[in-house]
C-alpha atoms as a PDB file:
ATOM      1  CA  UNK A   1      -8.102   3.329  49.822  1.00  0.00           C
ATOM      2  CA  UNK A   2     -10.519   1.703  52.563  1.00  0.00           C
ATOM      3  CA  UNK A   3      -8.390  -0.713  53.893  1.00  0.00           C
ATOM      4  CA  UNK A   4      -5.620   2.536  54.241  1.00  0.00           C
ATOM      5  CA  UNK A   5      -7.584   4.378  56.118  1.00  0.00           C
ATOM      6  CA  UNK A   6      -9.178   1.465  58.300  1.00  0.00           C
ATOM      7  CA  UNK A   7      -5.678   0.686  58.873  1.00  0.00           C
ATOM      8  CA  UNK A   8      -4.520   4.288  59.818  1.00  0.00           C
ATOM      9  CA  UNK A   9      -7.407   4.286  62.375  1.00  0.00           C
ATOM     10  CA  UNK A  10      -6.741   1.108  63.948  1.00  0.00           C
ATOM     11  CA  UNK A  11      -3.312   1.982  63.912  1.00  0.00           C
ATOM     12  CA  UNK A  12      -3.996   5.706  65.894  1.00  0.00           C
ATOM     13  CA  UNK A  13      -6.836   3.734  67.742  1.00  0.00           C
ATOM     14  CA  UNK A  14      -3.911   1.279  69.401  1.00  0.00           C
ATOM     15  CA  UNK A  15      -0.790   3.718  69.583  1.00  0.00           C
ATOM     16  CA  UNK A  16       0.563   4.294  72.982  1.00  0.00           C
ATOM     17  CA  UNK A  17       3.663   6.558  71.512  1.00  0.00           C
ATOM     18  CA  UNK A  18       2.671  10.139  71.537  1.00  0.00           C
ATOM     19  CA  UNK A  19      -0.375   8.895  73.361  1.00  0.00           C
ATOM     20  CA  UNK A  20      -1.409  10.533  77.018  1.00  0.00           C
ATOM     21  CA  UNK A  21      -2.864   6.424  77.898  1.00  0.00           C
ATOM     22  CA  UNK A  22       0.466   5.843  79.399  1.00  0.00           C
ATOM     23  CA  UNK A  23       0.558   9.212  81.556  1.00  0.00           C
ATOM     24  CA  UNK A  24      -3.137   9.234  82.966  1.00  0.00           C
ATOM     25  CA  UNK A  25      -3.062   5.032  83.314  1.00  0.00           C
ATOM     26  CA  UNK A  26      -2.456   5.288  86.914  1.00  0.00           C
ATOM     27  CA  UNK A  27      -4.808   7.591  87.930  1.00  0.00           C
ATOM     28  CA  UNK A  28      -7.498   5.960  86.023  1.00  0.00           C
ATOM     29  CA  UNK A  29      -6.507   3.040  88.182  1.00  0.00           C
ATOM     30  CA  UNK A  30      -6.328   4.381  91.252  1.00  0.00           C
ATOM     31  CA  UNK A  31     -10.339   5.813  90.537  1.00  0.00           C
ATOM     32  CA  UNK A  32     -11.600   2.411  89.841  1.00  0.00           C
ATOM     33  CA  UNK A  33      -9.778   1.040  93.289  1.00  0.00           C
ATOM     34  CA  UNK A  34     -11.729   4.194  94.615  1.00  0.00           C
ATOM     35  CA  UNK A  35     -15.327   2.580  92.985  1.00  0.00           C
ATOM     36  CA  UNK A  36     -14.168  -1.042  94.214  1.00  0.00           C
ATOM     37  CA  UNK A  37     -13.835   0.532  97.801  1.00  0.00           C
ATOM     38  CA  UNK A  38     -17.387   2.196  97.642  1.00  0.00           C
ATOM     39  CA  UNK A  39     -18.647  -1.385  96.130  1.00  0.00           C
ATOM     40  CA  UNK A  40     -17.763  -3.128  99.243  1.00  0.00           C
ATOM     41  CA  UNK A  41     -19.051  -0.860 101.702  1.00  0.00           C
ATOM     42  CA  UNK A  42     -21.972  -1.213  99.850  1.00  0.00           C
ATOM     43  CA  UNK A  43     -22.227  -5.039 100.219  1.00  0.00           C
ATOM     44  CA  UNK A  44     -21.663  -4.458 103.612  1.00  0.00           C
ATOM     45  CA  UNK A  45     -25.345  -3.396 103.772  1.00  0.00           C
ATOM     46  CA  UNK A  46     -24.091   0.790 104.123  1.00  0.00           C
ATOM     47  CA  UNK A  47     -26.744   2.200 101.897  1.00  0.00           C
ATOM     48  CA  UNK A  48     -24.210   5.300 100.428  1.00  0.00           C
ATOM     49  CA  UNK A  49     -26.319   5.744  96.840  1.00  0.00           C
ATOM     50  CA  UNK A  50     -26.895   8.917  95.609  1.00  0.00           C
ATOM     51  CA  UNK A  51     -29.192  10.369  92.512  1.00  0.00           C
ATOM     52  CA  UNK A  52     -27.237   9.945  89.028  1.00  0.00           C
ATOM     53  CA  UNK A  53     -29.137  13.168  87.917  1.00  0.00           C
ATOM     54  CA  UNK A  54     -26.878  15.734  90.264  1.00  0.00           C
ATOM     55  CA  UNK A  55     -23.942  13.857  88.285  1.00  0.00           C
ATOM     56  CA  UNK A  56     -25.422  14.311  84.527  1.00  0.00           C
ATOM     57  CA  UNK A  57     -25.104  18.044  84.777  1.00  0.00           C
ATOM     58  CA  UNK A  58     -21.336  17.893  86.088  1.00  0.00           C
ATOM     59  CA  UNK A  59     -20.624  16.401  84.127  1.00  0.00           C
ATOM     60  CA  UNK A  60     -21.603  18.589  80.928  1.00  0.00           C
ATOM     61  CA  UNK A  61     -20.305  21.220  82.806  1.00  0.00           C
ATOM     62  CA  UNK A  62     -17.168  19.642  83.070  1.00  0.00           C
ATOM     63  CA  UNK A  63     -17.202  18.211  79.722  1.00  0.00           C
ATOM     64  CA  UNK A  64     -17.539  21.835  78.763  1.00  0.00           C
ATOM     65  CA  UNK A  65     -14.578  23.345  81.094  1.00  0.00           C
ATOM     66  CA  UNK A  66     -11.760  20.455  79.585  1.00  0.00           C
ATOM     67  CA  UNK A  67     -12.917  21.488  76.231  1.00  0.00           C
ATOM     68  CA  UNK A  68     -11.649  25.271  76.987  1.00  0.00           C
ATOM     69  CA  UNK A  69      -8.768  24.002  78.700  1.00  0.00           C
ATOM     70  CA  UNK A  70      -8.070  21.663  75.328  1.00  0.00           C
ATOM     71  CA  UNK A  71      -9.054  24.758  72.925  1.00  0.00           C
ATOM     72  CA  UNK A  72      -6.403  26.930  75.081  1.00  0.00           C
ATOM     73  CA  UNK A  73      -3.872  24.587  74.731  1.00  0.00           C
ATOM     74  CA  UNK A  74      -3.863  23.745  70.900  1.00  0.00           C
ATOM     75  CA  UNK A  75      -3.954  27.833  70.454  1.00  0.00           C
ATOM     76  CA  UNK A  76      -0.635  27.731  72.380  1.00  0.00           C
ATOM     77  CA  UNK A  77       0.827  25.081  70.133  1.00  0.00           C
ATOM     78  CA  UNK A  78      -0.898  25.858  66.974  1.00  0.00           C
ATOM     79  CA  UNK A  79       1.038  29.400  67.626  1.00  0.00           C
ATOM     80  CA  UNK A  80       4.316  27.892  68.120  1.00  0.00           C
ATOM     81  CA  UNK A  81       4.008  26.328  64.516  1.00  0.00           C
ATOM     82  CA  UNK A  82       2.903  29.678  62.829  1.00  0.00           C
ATOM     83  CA  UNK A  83       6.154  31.467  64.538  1.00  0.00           C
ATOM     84  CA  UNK A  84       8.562  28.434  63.467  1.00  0.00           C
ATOM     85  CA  UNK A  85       6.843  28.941  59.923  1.00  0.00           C
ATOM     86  CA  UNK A  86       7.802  32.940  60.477  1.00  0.00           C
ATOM     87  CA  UNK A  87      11.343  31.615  60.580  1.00  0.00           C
ATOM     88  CA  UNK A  88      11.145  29.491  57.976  1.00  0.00           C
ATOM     89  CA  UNK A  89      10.188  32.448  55.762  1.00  0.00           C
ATOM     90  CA  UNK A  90      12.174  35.513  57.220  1.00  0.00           C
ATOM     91  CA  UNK A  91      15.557  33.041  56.958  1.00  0.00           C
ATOM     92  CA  UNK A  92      14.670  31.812  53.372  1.00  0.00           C
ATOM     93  CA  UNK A  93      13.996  36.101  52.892  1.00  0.00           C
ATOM     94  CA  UNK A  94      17.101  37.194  54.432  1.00  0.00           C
ATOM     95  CA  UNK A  95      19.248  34.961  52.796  1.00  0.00           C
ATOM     96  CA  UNK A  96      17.760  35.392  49.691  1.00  0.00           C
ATOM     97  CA  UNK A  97      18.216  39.284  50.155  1.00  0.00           C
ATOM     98  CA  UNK A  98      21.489  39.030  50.957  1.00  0.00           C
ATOM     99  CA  UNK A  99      22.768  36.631  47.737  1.00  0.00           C
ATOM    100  CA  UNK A 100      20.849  38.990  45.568  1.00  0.00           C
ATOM    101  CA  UNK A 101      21.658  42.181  46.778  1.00  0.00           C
ATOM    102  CA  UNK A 102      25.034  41.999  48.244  1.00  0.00           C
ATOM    103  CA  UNK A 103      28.799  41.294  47.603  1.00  0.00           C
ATOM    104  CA  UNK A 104      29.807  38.843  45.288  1.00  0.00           C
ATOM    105  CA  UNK A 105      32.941  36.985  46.922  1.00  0.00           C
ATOM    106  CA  UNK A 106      31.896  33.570  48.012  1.00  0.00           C
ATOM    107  CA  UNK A 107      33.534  33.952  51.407  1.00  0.00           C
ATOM    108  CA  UNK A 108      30.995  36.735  52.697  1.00  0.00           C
ATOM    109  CA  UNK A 109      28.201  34.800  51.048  1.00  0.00           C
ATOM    110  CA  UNK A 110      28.980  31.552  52.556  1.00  0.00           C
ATOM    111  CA  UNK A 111      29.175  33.290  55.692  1.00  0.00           C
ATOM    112  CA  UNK A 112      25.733  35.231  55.930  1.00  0.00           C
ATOM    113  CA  UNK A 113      24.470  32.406  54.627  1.00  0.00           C
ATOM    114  CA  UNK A 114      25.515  29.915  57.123  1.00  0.00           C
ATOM    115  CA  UNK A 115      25.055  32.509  60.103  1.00  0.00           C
ATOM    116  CA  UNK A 116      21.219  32.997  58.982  1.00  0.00           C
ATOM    117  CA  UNK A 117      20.888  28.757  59.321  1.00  0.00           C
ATOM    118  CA  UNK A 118      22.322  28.536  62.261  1.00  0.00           C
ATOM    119  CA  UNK A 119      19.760  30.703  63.558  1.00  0.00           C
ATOM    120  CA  UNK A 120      17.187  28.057  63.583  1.00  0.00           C
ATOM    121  CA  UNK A 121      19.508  25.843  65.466  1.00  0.00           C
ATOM    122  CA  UNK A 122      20.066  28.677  67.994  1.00  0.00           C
ATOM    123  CA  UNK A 123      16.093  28.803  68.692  1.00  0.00           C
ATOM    124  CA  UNK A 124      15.653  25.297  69.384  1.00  0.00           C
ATOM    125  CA  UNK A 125      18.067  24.927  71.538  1.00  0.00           C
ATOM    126  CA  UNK A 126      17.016  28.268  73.783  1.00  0.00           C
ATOM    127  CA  UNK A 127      13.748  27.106  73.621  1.00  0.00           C
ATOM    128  CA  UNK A 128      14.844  23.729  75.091  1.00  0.00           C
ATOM    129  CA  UNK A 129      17.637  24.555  77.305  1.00  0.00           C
ATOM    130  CA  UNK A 130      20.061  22.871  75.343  1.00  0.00           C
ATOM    131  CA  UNK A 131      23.977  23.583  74.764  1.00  0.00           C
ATOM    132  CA  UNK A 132      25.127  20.629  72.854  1.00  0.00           C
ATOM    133  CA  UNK A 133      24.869  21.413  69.184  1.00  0.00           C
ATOM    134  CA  UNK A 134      26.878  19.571  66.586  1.00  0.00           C
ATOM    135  CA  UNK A 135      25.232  21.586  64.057  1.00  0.00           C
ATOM    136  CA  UNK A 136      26.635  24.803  64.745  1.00  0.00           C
ATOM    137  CA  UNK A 137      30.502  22.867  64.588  1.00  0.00           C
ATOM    138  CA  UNK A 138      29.519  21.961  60.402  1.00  0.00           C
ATOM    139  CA  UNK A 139      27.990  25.360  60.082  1.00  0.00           C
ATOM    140  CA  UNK A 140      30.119  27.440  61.828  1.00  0.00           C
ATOM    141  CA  UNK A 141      33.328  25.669  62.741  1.00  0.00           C
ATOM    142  CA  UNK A 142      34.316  25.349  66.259  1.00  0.00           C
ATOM    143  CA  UNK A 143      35.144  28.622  67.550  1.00  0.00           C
ATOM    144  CA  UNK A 144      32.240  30.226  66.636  1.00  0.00           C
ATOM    145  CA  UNK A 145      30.292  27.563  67.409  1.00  0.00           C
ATOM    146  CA  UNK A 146      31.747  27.688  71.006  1.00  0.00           C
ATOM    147  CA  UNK A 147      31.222  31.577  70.867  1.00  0.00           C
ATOM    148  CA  UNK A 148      27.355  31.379  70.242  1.00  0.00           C
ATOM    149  CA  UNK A 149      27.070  28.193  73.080  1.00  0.00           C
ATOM    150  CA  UNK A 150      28.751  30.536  75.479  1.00  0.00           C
ATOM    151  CA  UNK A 151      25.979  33.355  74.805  1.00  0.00           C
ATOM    152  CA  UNK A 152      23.770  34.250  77.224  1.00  0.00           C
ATOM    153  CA  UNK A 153      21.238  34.183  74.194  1.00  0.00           C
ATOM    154  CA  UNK A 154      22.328  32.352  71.836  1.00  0.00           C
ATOM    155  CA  UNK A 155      19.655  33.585  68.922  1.00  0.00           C
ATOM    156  CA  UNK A 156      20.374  37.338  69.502  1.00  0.00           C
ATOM    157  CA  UNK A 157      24.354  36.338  69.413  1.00  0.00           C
ATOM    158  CA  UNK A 158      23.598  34.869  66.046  1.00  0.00           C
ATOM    159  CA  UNK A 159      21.838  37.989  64.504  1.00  0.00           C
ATOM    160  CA  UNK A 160      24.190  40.184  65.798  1.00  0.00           C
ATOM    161  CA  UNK A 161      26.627  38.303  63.873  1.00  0.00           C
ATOM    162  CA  UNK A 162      24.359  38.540  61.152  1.00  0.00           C
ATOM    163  CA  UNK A 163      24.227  41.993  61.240  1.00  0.00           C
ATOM    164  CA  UNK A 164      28.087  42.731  61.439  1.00  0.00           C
ATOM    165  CA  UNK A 165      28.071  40.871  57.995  1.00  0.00           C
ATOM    166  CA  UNK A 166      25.296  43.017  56.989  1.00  0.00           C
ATOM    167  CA  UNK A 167      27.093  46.342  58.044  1.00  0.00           C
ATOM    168  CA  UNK A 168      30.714  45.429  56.953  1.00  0.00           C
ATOM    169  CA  UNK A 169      29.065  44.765  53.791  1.00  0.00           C
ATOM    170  CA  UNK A 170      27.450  48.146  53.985  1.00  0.00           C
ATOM    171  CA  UNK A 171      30.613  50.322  55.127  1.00  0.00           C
ATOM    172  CA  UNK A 172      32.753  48.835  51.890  1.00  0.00           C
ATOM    173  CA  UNK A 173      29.677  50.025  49.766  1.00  0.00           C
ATOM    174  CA  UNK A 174      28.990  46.829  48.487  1.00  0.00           C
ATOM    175  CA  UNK A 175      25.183  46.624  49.507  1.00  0.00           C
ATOM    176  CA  UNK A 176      23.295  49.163  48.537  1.00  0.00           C
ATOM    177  CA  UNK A 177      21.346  51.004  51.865  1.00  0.00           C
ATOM    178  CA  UNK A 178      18.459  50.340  50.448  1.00  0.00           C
ATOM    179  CA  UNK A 179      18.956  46.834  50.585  1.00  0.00           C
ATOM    180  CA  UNK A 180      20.500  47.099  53.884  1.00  0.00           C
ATOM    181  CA  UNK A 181      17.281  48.488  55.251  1.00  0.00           C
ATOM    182  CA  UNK A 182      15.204  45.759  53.637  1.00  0.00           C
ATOM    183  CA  UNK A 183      17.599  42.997  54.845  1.00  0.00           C
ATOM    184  CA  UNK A 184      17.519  44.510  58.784  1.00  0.00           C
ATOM    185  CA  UNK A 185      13.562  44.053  58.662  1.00  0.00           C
ATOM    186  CA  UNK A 186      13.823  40.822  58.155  1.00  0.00           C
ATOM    187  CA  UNK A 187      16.768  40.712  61.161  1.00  0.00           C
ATOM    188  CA  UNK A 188      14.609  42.018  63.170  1.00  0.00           C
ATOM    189  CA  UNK A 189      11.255  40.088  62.502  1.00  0.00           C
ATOM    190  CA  UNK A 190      13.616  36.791  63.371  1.00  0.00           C
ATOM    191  CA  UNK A 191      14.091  38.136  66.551  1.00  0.00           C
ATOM    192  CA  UNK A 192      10.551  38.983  67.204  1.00  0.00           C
ATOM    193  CA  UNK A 193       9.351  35.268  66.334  1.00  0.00           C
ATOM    194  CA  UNK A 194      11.843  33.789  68.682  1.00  0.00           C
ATOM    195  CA  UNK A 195      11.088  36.569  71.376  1.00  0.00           C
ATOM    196  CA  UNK A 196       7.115  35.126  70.711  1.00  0.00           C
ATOM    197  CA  UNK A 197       8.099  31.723  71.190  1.00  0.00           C
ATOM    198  CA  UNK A 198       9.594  32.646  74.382  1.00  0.00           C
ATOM    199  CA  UNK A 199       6.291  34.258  75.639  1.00  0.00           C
ATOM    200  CA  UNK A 200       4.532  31.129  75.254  1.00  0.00           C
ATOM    201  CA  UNK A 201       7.977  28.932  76.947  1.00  0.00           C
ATOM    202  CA  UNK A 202       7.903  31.501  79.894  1.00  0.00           C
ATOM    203  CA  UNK A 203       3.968  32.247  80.416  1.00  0.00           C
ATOM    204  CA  UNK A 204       1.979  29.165  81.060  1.00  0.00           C
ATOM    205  CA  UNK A 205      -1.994  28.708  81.509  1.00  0.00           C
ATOM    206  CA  UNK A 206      -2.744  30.066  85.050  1.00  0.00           C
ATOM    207  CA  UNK A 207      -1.714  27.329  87.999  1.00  0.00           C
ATOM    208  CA  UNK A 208      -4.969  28.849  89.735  1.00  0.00           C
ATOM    209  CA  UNK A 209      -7.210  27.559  86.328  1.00  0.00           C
ATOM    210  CA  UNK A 210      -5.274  23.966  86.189  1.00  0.00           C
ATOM    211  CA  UNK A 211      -5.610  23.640  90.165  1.00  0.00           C
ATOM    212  CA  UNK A 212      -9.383  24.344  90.164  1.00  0.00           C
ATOM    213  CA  UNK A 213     -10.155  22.173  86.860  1.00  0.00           C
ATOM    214  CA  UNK A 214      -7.890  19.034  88.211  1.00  0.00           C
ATOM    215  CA  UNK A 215      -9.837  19.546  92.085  1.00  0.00           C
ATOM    216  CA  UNK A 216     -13.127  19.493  90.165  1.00  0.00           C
ATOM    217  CA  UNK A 217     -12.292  16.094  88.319  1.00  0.00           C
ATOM    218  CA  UNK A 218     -11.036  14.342  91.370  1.00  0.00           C
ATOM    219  CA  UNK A 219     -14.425  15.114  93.303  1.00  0.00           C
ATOM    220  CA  UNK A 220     -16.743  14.260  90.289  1.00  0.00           C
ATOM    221  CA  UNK A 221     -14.820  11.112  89.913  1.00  0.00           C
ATOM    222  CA  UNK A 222     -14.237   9.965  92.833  1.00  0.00           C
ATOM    223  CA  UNK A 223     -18.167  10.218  94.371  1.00  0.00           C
ATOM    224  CA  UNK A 224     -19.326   9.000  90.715  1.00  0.00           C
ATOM    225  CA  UNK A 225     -19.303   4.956  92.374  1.00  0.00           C
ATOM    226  CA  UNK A 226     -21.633   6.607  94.928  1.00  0.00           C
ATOM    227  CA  UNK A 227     -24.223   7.501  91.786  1.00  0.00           C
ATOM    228  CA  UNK A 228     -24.100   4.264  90.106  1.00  0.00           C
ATOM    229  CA  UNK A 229     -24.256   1.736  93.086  1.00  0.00           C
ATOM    230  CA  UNK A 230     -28.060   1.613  92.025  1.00  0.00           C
ATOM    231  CA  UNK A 231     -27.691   1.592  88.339  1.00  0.00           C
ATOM    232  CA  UNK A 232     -26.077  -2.268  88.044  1.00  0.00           C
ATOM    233  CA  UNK A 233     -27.405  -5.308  89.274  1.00  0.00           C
ATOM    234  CA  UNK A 234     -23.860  -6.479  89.483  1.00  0.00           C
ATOM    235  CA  UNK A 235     -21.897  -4.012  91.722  1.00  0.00           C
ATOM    236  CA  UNK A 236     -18.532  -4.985  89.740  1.00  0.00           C
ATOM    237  CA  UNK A 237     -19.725  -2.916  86.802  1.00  0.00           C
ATOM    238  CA  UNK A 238     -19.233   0.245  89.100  1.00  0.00           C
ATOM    239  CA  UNK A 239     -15.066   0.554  89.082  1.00  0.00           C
ATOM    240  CA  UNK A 240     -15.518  -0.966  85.221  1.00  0.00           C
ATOM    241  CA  UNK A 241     -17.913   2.258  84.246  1.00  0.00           C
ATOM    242  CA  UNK A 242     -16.042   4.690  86.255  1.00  0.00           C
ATOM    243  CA  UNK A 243     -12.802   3.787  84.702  1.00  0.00           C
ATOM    244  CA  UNK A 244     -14.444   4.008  81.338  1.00  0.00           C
ATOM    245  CA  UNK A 245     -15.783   7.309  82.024  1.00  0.00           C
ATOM    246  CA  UNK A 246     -11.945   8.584  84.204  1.00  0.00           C
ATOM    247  CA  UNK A 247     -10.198   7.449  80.808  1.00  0.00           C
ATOM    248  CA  UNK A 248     -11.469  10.085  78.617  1.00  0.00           C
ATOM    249  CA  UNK A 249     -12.000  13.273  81.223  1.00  0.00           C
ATOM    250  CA  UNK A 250      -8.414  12.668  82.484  1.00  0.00           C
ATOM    251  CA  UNK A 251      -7.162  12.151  78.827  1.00  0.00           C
ATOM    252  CA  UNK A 252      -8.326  15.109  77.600  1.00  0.00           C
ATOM    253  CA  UNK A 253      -6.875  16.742  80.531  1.00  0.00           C
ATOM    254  CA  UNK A 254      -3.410  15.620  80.372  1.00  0.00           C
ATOM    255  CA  UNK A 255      -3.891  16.632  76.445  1.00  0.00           C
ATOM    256  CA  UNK A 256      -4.495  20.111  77.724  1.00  0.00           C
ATOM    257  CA  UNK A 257      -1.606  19.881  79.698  1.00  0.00           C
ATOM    258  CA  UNK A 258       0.782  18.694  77.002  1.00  0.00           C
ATOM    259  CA  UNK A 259       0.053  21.297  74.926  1.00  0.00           C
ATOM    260  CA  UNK A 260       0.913  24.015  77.010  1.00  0.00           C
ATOM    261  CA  UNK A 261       4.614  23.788  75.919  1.00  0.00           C
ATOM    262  CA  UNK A 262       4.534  23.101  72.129  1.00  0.00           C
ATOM    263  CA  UNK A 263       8.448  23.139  72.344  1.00  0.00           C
ATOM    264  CA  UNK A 264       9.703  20.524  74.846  1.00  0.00           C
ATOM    265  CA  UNK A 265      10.561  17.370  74.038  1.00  0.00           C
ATOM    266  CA  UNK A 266       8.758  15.787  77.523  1.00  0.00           C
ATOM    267  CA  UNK A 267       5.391  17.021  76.059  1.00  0.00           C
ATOM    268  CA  UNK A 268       3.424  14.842  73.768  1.00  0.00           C
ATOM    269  CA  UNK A 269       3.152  16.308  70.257  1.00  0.00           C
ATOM    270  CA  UNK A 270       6.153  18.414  70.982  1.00  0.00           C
ATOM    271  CA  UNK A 271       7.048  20.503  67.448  1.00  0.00           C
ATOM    272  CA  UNK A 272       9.525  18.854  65.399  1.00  0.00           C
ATOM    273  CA  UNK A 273      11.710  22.171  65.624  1.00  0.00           C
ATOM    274  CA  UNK A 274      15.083  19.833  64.935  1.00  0.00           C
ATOM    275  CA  UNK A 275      13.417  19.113  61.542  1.00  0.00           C
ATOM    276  CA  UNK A 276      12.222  22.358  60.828  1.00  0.00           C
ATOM    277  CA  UNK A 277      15.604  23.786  61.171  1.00  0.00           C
ATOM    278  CA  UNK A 278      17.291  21.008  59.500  1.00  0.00           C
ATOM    279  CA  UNK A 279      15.246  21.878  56.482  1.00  0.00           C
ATOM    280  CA  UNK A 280      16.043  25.563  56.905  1.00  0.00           C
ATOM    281  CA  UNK A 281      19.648  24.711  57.038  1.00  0.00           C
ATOM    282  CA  UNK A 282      19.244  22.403  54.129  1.00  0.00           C
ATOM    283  CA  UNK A 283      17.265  24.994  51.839  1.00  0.00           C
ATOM    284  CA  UNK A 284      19.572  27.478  52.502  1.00  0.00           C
ATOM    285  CA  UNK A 285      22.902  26.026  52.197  1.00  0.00           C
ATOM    286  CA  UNK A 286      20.894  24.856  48.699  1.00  0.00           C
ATOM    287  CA  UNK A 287      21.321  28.278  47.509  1.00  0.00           C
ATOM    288  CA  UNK A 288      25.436  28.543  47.390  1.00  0.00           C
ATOM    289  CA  UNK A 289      25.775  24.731  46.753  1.00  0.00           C
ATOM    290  CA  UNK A 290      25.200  25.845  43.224  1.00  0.00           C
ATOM    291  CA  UNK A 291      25.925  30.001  43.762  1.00  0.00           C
ATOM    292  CA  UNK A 292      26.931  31.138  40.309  1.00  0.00           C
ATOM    293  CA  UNK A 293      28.311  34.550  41.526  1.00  0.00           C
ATOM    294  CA  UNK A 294      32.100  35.392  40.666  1.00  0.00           C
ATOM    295  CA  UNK A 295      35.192  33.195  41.888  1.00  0.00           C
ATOM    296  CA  UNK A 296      36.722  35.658  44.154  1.00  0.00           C
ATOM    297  CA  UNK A 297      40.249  33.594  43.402  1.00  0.00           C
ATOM    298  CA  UNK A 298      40.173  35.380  40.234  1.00  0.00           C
ATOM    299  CA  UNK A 299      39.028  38.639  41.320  1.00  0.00           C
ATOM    300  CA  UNK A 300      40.690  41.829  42.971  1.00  0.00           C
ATOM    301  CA  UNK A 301      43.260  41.759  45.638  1.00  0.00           C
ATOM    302  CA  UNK A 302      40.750  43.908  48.165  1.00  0.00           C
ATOM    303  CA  UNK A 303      38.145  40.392  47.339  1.00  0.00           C
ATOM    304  CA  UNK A 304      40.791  37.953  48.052  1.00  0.00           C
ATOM    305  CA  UNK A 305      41.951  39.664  51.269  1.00  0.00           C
ATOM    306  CA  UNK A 306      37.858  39.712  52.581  1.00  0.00           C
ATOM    307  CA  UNK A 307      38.704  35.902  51.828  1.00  0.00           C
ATOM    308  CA  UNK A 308      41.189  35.680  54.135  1.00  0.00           C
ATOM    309  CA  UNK A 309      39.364  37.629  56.593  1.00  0.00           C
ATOM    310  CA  UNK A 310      36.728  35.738  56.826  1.00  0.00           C
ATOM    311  CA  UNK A 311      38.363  32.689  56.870  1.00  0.00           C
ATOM    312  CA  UNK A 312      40.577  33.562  59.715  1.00  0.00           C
ATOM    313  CA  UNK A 313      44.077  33.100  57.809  1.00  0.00           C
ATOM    314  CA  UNK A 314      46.593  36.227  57.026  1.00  0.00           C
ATOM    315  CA  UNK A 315      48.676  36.815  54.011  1.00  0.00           C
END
């Protein structure tokens, strides 16, 4: 168990995937070229030291600001995950609703069914601006599929659908309105997670609050060389140590950056929302895979005709 988790740390210790390293490299960089600059006027005999103790308050002070910044960010993405978990449980409740409570021919189950996966697949894709998705073709077939792609919305295009389903089943007195009512709540809660979701997509931390954070670490690191020309006997230390110190204040930056938008793939720790909706497709398709209601082949002529309905063929 030791060598696991000495392994698991080394391993985190040297990632560079899903790392902000890669993104905040250069700057760190260009901060120690800064120091090296400062280092040679020094050894030009310009006397440009400063007192190290002005510096040791900064920087708790801005130790203390990137921590807020860091803090606001993981609220933004820790919310994300508790909405995609809302629709996780309101699809898992609506479907469940609907198999329990409403007609019996496997057409119209099959249907609300694979209308209340697609769902998920609708969300990510709003979320990420996307309009190629082969999952809607195997859920939906192709016209429909094309139909939601072409919404301006494409999750409130799939609950509406969900809800014609929901009243036609309602109108031929085949779901009880009690049901009905039950089933709309949890419509409507799906809509209000993705409509969440697209608060945090559309409203991000204040420009003025990044702007005034990002000005404050350039200043602090670029004049730190000035603080610890007197600190080193050898004056190469200085762009070493202020490259040491840049690493972690512009890290935790960027990770306050990355954050902001727990739902696009360019940010680092991005949510896996194609695997959450995979699974919700998966859990749900689960429940007619194995659906033990009546064959509707061998029912009434009014079931076999909703067959045919749904499936887009005449008699």
């Amino acid at each position: 168990m030791s060598k696991k988790v000495t392994a698991v740390f080394w391993t985190d210790a040297l990632a560079l995937r899903g790392s902000a390293t890669l993104r905040v490299l250069p700057s760190v960089l260009l901060f120690g070229a800064i120091a090296h600059l400062i280092c040679l006027l020094s050894r030009f005999g310009v006397d440009v030291s400063i007192t190290v103790g002005p510096y040791e308050v900064a920087g708790a002070l801005l130790g203390l600001i990137l921590v807020m910044r860091t803090n606001a960010g993981y609220d933004r993405w820790w919310e994300g995950r508790k909405l995609w978990g809302g629709i996780v449980n309101q699809s898992r409740n609506l479907a469940i609703a609907a198999l329990a409570y409403g007609p019996q021919e496997r057409a119209w189950r099959q249907q609300i069914v694979r209308w209340t996966a697609a769902f998920a697949h609708a969300c990510r894709a709003s979320l990420r601006d996307q309009r190629d998705l082969p999952e809607l073709v195997d859920l939906l077939g192709r016209e429909d599929a094309a139909r939601v792609l072409a919404a301006r919305h494409m999750p409130t295009f799939v609950v509406q659908n969900i809800g014609e389903l929901l009243r036609d089943a309602c109108e031929r007195q085949e779901l009880d309105r009690f049901a009905f009512l039950q089933i709309e709540r949890e419509r409507a809660a799906l809509i209000d997670h993705i409509g969440a979701c697209e608060r945090i997509l559309k409203t991000p931390l204040a420009r003025v609050y990044s702007i005034k954070i990002r000005r404050l670490i350039a200043i602090y690191l670029a004049t730190l060389p000035f603080a610890l020309l007197h600190k080193f006997d050898n004056a190469l230390l200085v762009p070493f140590v202020t490259m040491l110190v840049a690493y972690p204040v512009l890290g935790l930056d960027q990770i306050g950056v990355e954050l902001q938008n727990p739902f696009s793939t360019r940010s680092l720790g991005h949510l896996p929302l194609g695997d959450i909706a995979r699974t919700i497709e998966g859990d749900l398709l689960a429940m007619v895979e194995f659906d033990r209601s009546p064959a509707v082949a061998d029912g009434p002529a009014w079931a076999r005709s909703t067959i045919r309905r749904y499936n887009g063929t005449s008699s």
